[in-house]
PDB file of N, CA and C in Angstrom:
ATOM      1  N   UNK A   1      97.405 122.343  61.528  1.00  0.00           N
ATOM      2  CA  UNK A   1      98.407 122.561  62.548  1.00  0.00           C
ATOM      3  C   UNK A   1      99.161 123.853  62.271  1.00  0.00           C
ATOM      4  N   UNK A   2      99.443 124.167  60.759  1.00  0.00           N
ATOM      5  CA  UNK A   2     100.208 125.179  60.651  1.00  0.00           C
ATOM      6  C   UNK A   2      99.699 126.325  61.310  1.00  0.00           C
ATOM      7  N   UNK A   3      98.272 126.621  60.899  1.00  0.00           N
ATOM      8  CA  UNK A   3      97.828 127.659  61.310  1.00  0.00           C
ATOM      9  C   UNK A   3      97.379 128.059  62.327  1.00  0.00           C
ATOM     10  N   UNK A   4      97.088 127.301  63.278  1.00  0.00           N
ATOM     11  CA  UNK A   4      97.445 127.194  64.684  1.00  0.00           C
ATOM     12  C   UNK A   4      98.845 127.509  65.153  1.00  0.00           C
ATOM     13  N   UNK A   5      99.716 127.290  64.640  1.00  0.00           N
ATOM     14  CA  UNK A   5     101.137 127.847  65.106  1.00  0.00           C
ATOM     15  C   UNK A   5     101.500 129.309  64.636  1.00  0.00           C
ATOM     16  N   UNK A   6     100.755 129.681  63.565  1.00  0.00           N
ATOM     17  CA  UNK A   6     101.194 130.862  62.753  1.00  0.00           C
ATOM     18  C   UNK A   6     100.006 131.961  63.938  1.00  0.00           C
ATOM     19  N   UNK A   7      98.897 131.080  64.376  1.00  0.00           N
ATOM     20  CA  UNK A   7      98.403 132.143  65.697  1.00  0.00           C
ATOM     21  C   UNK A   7      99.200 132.133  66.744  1.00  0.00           C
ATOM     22  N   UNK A   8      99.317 131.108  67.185  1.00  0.00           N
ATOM     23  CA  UNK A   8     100.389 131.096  68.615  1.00  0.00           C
ATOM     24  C   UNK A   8     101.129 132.575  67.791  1.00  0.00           C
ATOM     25  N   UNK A   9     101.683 132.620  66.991  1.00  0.00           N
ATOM     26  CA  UNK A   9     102.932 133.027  66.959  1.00  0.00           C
ATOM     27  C   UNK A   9     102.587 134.473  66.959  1.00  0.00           C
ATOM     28  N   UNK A  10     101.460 135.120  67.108  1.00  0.00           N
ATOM     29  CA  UNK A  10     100.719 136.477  66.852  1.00  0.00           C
ATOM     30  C   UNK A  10     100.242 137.205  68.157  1.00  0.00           C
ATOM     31  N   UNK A  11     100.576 135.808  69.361  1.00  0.00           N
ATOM     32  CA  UNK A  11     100.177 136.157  70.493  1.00  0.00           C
ATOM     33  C   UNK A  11     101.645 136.608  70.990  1.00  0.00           C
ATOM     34  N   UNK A  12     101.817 137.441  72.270  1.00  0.00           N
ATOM     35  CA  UNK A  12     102.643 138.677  72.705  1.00  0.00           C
ATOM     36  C   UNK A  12     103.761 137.849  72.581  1.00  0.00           C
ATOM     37  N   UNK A  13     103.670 136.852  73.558  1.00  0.00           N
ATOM     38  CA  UNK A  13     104.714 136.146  74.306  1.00  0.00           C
ATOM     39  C   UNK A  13     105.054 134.825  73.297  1.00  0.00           C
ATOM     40  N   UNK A  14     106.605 134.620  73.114  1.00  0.00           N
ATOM     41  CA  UNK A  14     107.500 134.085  71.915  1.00  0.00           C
ATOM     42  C   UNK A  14     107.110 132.383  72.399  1.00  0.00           C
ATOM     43  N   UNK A  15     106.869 132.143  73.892  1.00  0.00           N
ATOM     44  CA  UNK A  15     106.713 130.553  74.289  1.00  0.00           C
ATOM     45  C   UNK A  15     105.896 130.001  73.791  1.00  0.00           C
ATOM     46  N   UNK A  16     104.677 130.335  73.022  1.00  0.00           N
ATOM     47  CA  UNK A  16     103.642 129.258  72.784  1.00  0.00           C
ATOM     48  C   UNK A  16     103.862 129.338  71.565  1.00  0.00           C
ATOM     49  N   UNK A  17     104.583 129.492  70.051  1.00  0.00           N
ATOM     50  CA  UNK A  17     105.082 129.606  69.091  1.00  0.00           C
ATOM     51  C   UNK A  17     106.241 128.267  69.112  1.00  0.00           C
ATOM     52  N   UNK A  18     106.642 128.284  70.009  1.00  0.00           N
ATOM     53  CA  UNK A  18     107.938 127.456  69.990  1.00  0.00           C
ATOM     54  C   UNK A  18     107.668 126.568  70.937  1.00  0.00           C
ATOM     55  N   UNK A  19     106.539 126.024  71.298  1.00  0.00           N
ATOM     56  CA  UNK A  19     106.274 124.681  72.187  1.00  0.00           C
ATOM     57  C   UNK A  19     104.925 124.042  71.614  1.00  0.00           C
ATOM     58  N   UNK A  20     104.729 124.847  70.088  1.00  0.00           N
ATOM     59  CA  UNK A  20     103.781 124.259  69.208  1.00  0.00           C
ATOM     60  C   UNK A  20     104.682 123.963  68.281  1.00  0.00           C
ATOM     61  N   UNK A  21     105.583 124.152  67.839  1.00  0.00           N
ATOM     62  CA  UNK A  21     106.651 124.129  66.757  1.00  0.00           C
ATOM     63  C   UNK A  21     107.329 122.877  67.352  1.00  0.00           C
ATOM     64  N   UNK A  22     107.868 122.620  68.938  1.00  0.00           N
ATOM     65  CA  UNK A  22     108.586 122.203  69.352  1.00  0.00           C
ATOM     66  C   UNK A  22     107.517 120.275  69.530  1.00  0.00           C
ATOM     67  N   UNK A  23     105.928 120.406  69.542  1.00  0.00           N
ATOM     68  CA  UNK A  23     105.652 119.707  69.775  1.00  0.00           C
ATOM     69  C   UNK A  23     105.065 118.597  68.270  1.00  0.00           C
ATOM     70  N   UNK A  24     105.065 119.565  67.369  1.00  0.00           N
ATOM     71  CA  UNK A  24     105.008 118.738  65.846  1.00  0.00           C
ATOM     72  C   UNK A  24     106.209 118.362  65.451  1.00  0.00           C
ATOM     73  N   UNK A  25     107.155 118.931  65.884  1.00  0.00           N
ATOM     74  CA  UNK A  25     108.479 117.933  65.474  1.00  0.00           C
ATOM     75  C   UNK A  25     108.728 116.693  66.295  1.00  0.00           C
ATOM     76  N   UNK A  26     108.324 117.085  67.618  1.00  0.00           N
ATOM     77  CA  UNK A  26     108.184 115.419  68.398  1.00  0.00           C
ATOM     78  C   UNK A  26     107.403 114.477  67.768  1.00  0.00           C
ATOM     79  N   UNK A  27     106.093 115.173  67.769  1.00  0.00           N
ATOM     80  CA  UNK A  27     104.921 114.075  67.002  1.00  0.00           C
ATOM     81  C   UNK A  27     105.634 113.283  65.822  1.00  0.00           C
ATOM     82  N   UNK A  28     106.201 114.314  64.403  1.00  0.00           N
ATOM     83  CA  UNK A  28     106.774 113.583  63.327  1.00  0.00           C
ATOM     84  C   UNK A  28     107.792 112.690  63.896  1.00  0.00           C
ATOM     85  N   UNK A  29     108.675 113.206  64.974  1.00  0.00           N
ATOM     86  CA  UNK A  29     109.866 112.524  64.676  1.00  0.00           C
ATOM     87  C   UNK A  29     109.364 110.995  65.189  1.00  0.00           C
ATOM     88  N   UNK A  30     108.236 111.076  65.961  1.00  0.00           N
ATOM     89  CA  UNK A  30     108.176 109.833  66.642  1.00  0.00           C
ATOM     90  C   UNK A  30     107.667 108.804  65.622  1.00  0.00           C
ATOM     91  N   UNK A  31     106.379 109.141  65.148  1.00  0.00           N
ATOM     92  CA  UNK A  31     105.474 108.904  63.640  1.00  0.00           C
ATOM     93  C   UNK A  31     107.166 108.193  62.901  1.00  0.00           C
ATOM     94  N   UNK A  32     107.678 108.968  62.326  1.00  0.00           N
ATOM     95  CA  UNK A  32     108.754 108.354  61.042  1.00  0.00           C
ATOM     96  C   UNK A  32     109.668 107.385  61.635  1.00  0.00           C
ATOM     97  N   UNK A  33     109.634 107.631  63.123  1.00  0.00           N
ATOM     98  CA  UNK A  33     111.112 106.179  64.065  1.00  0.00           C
ATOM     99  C   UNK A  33     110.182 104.950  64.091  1.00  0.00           C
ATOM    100  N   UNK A  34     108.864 104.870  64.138  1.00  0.00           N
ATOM    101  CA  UNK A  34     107.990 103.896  64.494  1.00  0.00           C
ATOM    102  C   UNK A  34     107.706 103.790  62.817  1.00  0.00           C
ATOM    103  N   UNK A  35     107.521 104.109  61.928  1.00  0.00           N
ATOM    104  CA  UNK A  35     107.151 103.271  60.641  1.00  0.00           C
ATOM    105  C   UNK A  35     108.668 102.964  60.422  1.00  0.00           C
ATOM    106  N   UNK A  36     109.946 103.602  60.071  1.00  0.00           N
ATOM    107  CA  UNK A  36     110.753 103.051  60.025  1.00  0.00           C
ATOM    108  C   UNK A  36     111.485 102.071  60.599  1.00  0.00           C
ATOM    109  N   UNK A  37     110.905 102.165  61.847  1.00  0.00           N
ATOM    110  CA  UNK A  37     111.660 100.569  62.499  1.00  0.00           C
ATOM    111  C   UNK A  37     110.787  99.685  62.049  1.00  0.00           C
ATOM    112  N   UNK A  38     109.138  99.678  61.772  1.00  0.00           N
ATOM    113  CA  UNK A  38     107.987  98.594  61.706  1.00  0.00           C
ATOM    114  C   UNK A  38     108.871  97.991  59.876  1.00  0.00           C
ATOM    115  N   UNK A  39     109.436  98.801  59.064  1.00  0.00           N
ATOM    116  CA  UNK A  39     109.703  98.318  57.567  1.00  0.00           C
ATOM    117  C   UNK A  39     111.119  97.870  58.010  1.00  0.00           C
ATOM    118  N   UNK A  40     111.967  98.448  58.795  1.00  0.00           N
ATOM    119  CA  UNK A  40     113.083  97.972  58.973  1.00  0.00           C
ATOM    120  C   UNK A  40     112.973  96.400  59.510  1.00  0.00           C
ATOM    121  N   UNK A  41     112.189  96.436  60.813  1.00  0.00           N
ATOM    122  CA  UNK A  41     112.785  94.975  61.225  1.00  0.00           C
ATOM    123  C   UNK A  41     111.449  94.067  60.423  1.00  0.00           C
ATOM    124  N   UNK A  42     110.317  94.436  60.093  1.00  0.00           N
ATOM    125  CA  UNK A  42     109.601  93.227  59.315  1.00  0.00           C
ATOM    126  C   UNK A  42     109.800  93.550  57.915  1.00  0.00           C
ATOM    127  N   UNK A  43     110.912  93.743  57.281  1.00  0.00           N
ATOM    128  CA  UNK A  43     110.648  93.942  55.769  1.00  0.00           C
ATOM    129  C   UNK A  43     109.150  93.526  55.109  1.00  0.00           C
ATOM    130  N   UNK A  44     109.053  92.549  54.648  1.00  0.00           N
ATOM    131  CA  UNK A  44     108.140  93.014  53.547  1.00  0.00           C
ATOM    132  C   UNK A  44     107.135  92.457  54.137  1.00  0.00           C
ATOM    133  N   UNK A  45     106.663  91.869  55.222  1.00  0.00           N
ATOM    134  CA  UNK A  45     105.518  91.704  56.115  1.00  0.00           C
ATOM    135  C   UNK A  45     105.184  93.484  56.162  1.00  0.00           C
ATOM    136  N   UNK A  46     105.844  94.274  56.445  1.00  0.00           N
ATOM    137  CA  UNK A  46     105.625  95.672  56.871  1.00  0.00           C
ATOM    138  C   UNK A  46     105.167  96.197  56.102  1.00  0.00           C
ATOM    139  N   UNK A  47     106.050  96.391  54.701  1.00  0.00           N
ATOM    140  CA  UNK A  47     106.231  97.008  53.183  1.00  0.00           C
ATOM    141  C   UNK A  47     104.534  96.469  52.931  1.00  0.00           C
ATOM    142  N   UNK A  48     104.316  95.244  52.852  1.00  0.00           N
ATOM    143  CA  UNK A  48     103.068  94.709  52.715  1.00  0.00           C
ATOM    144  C   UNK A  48     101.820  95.393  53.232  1.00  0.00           C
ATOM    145  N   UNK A  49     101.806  94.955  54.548  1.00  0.00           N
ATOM    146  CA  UNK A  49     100.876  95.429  55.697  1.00  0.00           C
ATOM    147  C   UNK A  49     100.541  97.031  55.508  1.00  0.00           C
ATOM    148  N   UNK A  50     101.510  97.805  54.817  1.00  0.00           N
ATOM    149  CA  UNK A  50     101.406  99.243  54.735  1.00  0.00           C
ATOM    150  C   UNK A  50     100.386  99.436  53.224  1.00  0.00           C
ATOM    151  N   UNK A  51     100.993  98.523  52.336  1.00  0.00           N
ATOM    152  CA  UNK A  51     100.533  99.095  50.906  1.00  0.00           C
ATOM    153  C   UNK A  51      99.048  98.621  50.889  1.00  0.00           C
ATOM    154  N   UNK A  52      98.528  97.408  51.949  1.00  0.00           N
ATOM    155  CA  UNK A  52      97.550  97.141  52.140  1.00  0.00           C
ATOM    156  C   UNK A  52      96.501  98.302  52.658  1.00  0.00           C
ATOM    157  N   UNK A  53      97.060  98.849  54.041  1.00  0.00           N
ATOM    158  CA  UNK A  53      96.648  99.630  54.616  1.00  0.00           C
ATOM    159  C   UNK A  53      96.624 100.879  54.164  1.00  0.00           C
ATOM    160  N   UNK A  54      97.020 101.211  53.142  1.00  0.00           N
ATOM    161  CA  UNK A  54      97.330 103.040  52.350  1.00  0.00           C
ATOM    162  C   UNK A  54      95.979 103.645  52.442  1.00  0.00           C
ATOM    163  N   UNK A  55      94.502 102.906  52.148  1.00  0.00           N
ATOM    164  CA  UNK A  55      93.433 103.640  51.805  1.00  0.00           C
ATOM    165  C   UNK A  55      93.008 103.697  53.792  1.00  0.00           C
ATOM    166  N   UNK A  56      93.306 103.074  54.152  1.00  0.00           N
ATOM    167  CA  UNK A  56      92.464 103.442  55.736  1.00  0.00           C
ATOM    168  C   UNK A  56      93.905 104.550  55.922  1.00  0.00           C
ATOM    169  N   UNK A  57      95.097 104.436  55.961  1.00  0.00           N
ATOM    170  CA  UNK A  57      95.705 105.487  56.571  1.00  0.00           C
ATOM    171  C   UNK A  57      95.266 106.839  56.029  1.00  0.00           C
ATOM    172  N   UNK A  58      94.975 106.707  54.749  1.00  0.00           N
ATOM    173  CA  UNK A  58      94.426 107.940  54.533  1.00  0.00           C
ATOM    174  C   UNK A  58      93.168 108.378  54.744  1.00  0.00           C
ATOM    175  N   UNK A  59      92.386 107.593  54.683  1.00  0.00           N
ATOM    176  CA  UNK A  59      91.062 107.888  55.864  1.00  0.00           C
ATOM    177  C   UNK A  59      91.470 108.004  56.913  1.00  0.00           C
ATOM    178  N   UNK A  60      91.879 107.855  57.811  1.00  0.00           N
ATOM    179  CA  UNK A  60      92.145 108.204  58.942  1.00  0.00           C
ATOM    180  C   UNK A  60      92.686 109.666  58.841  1.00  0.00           C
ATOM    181  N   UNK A  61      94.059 109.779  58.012  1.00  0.00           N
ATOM    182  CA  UNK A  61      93.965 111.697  58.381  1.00  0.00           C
ATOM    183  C   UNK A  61      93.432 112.287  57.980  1.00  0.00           C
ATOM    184  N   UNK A  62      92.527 111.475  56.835  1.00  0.00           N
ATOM    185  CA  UNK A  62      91.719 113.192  56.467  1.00  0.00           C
ATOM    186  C   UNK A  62      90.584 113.107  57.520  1.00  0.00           C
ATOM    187  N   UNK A  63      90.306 112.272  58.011  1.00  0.00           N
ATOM    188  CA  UNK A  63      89.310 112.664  59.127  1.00  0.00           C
ATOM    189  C   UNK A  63      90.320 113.517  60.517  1.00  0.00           C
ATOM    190  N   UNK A  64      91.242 113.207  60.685  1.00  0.00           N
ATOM    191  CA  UNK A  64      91.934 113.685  61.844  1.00  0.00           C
ATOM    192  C   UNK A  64      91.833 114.994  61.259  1.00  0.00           C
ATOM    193  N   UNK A  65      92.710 115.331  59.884  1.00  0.00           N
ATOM    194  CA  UNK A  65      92.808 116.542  59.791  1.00  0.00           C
ATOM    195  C   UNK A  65      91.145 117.992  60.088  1.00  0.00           C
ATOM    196  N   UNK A  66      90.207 116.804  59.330  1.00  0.00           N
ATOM    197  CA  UNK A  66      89.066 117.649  59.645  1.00  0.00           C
ATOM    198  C   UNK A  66      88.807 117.955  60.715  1.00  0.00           C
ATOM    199  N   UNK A  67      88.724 116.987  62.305  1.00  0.00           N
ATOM    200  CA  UNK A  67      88.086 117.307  62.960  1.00  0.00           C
ATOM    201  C   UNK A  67      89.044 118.279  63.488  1.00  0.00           C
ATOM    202  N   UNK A  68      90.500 118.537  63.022  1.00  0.00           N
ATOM    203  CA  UNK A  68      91.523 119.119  63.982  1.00  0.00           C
ATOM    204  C   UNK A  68      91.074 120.621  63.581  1.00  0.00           C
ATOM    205  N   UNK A  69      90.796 120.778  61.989  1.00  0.00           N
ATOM    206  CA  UNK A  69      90.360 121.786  62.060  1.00  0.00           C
ATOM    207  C   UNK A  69      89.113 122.814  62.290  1.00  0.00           C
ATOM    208  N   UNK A  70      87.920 121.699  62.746  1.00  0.00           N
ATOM    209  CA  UNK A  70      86.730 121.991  63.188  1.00  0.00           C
ATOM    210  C   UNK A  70      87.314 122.331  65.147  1.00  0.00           C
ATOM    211  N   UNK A  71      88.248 121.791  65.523  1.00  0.00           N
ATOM    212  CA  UNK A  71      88.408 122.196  66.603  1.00  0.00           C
ATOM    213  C   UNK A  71      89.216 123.368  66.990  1.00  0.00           C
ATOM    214  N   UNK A  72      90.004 123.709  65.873  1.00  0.00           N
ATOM    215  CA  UNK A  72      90.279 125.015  66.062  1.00  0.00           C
ATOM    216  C   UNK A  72      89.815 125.962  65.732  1.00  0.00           C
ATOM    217  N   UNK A  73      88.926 126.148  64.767  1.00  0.00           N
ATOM    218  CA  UNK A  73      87.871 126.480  64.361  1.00  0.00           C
ATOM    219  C   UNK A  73      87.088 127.558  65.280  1.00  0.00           C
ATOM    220  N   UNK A  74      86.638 125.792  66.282  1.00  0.00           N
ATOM    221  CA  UNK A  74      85.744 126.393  67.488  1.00  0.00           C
ATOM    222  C   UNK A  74      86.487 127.262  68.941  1.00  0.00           C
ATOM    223  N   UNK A  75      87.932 126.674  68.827  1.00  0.00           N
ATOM    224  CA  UNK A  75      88.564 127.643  70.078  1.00  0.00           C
ATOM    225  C   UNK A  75      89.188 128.493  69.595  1.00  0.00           C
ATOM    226  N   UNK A  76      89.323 129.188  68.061  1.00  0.00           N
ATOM    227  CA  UNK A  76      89.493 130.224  67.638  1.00  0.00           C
ATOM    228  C   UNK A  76      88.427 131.597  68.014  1.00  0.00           C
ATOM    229  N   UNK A  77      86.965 130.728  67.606  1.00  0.00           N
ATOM    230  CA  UNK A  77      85.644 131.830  67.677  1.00  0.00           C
ATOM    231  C   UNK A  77      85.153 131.483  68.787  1.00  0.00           C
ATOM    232  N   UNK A  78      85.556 130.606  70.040  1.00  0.00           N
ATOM    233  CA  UNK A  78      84.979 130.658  71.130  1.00  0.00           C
ATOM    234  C   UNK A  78      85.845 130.701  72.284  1.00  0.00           C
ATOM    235  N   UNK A  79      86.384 131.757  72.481  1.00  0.00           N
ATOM    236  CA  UNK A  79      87.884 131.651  73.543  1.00  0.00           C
ATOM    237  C   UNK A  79      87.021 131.402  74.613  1.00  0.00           C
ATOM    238  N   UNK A  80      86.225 132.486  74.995  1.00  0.00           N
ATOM    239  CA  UNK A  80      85.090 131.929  76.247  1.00  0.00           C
ATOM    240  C   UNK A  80      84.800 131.102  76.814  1.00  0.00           C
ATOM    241  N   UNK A  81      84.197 130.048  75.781  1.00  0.00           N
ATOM    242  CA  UNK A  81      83.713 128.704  76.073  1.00  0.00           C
ATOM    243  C   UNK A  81      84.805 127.872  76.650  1.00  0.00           C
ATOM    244  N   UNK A  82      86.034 128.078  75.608  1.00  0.00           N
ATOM    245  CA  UNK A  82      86.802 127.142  76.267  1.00  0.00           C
ATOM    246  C   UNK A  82      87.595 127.602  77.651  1.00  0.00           C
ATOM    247  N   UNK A  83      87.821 129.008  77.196  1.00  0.00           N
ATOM    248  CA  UNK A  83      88.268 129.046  79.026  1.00  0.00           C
ATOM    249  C   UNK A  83      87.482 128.786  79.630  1.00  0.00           C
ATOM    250  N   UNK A  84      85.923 128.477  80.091  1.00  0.00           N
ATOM    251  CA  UNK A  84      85.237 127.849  81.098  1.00  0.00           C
ATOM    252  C   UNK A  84      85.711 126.790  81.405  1.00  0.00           C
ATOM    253  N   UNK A  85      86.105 125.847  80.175  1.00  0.00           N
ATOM    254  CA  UNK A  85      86.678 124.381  80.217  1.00  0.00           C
ATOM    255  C   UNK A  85      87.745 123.793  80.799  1.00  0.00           C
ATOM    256  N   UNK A  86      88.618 124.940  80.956  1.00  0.00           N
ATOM    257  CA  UNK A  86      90.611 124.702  80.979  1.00  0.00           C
ATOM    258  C   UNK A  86      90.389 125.704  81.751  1.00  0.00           C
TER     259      UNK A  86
END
């Protein structure tokens, strides 16, 4: 994600820098209100359910993270393609 924002931020115009910036702080903030309410109101059903779940959550982002960066990847070296798309 970072580096996707650190391009936005190389392109002319200051808006797509700051509505990629503006949209990972939504994502987190939402991510940390939703595990913190899930431990807040089920204490240790939650606390539980999480320490259970630690090895799939982390499978899960490192696959997210990969494919996120195989996809920028590809609309980095293929602006073309994807403007056909969008």
């Amino acid at each position: 994600v970072l580096p996707f924002i650190a391009y936005l931020a190389t392109i002319e115009q200051g808006n797509p820098m700051f509505f990629g910036l503006g949209s990972l702080m939504i994502g987190l903030l939402i991510l940390m209100v939703v595990v913190v309410s899930m431990v807040g109101f089920g204490r240790q059903q939650a606390i539980g359910f999480l320490r259970r779940a630690t090895g799939m959550i982390k499978l899960i982002g490192a696959w997210m993270m990969m494919m996120a960066g195989a996809g920028l990847l590809f609309y980095l070296t293929n602006t073309d393609v994807v403007a056909t798309l969008f």
